[in-house]
N, C-alpha and C. Protein backbone atom coordinates (compact mmCIF):
# COMPACT_ATOMS: atom_id res chain seq x y z
N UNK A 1 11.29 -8.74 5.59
CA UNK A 1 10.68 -8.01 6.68
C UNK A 1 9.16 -8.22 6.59
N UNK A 2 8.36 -8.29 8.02
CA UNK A 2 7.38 -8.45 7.72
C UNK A 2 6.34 -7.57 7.25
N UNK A 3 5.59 -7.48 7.32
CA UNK A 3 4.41 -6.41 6.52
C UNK A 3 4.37 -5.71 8.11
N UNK A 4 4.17 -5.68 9.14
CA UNK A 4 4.12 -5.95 10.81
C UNK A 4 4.95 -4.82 11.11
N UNK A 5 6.51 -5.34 10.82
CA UNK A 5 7.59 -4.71 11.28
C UNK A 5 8.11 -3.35 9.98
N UNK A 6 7.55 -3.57 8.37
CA UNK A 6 7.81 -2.77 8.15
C UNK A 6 6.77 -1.54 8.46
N UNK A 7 5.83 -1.80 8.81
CA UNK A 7 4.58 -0.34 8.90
C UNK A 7 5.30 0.05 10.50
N UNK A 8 5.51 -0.91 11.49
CA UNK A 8 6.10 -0.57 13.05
C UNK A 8 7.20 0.81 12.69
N UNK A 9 8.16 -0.25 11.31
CA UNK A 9 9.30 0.97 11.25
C UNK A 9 8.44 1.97 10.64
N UNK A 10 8.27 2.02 9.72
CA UNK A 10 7.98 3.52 9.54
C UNK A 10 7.23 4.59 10.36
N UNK A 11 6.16 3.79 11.29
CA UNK A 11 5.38 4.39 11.83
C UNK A 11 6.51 5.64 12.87
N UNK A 12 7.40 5.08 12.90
CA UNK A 12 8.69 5.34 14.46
C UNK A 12 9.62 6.59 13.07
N UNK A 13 9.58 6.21 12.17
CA UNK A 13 10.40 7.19 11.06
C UNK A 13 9.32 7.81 10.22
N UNK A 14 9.06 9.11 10.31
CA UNK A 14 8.17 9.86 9.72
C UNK A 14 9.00 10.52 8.83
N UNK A 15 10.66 10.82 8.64
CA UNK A 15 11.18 11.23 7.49
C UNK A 15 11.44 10.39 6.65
N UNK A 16 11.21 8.96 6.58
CA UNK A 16 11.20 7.96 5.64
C UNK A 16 9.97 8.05 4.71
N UNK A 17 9.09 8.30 5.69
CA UNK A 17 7.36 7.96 4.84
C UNK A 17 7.47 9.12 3.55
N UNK A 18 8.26 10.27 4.33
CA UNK A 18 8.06 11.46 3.84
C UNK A 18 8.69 10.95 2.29
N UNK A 19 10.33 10.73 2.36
CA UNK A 19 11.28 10.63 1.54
C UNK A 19 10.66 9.59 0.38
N UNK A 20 10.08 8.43 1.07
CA UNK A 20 9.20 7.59 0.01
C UNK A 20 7.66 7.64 -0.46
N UNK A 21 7.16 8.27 -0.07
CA UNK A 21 5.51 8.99 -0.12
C UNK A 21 5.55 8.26 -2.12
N UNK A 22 6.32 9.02 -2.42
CA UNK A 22 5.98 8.75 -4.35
C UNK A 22 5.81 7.24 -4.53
N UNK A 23 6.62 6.07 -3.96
CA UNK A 23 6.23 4.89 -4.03
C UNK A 23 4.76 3.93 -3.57
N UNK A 24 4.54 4.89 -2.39
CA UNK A 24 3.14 4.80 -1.69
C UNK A 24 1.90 4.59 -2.96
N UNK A 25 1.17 3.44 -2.73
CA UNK A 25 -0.13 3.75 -3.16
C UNK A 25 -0.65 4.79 -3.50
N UNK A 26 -1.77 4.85 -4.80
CA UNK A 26 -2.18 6.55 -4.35
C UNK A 26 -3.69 6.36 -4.41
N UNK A 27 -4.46 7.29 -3.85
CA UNK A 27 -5.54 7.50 -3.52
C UNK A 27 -6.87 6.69 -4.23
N UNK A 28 -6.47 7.33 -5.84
CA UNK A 28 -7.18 5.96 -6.58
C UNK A 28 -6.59 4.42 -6.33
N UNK A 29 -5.87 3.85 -6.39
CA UNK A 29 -5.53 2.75 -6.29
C UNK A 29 -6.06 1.96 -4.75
N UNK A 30 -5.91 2.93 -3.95
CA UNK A 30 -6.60 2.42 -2.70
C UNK A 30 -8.09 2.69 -2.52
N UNK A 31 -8.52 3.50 -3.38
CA UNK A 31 -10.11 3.72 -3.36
C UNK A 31 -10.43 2.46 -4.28
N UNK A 32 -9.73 1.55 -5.20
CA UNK A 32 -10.28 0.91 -6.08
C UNK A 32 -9.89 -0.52 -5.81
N UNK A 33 -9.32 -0.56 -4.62
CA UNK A 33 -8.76 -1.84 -3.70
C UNK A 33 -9.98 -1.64 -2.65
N UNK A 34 -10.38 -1.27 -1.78
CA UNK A 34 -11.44 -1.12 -0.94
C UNK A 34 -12.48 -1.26 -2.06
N UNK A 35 -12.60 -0.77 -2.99
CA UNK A 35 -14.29 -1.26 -3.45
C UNK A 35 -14.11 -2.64 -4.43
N UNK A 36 -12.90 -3.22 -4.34
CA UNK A 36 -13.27 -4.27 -4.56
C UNK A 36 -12.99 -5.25 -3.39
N UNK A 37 -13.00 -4.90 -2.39
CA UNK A 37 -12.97 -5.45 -1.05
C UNK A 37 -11.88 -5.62 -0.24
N UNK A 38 -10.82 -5.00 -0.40
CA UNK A 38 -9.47 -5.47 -0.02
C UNK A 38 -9.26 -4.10 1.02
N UNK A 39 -9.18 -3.92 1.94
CA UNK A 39 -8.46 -2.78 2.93
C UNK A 39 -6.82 -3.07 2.77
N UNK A 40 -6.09 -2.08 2.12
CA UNK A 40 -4.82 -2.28 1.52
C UNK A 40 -4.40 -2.00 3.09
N UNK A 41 -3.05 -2.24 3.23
CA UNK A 41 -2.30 -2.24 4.90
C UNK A 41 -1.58 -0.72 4.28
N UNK A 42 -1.23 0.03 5.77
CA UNK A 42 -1.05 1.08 5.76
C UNK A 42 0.33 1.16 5.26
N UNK A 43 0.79 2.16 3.55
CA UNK A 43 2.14 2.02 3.25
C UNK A 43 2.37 1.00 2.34
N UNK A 44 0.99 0.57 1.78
CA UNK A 44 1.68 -0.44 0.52
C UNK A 44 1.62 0.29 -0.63
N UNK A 45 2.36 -0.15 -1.32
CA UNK A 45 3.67 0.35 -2.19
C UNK A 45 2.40 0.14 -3.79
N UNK A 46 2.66 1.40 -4.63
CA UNK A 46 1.80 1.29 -6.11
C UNK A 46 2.31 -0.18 -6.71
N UNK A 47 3.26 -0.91 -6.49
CA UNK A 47 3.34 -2.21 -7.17
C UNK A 47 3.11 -3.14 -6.61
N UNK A 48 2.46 -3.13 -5.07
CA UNK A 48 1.78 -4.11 -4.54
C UNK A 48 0.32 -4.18 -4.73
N UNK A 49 -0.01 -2.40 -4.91
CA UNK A 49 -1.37 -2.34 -5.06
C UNK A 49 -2.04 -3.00 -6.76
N UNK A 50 -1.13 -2.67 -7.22
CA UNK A 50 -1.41 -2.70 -8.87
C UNK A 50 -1.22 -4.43 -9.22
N UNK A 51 -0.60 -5.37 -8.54
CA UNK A 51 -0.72 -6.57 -8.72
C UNK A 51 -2.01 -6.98 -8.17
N UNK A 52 -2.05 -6.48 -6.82
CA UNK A 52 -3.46 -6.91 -6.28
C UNK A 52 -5.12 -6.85 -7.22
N UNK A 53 -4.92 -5.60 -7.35
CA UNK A 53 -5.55 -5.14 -8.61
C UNK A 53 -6.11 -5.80 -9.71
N UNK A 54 -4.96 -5.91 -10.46
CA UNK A 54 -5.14 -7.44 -11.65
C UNK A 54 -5.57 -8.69 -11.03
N UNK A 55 -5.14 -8.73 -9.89
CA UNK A 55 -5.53 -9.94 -9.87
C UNK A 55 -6.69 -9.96 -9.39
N UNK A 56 -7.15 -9.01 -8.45
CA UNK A 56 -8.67 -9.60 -8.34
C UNK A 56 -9.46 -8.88 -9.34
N UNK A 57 -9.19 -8.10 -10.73
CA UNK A 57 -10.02 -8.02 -11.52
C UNK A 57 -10.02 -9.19 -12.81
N UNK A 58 -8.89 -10.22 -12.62
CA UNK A 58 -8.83 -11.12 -13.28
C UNK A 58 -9.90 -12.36 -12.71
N UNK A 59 -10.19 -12.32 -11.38
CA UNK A 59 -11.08 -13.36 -11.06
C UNK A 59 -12.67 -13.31 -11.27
């Protein structure tokens, strides 16, 4: 699924976001993705954020 169609779905299912909220990014992780320049997409997941992460603190 795309990154596109999964934020479309959830946006349309607000008891999903709810039910998965704990997998969601959290506040630090997206404050520390924006200051290293990245605007994370709305609904990415702590193990998308946390790869991103490493990797651009590896470069």
């Amino acid at each position: 699924m795309s990154k596109r169609a999964y934020i479309e779905y959830l946006d349309k299912h607000p008891e999903l976001v709810e039910a998965f909220s704990r997998y969601f990014a959290t506040e630090k992780q997206l404050a520390l993705l924006r200051g290293l320049g990245i605007e994370p997409y709305k609904y990415i997941s702590k193990m998308e954020a946390n790869r991103l992460i490493r990797k651009l603190l590896k470069s």
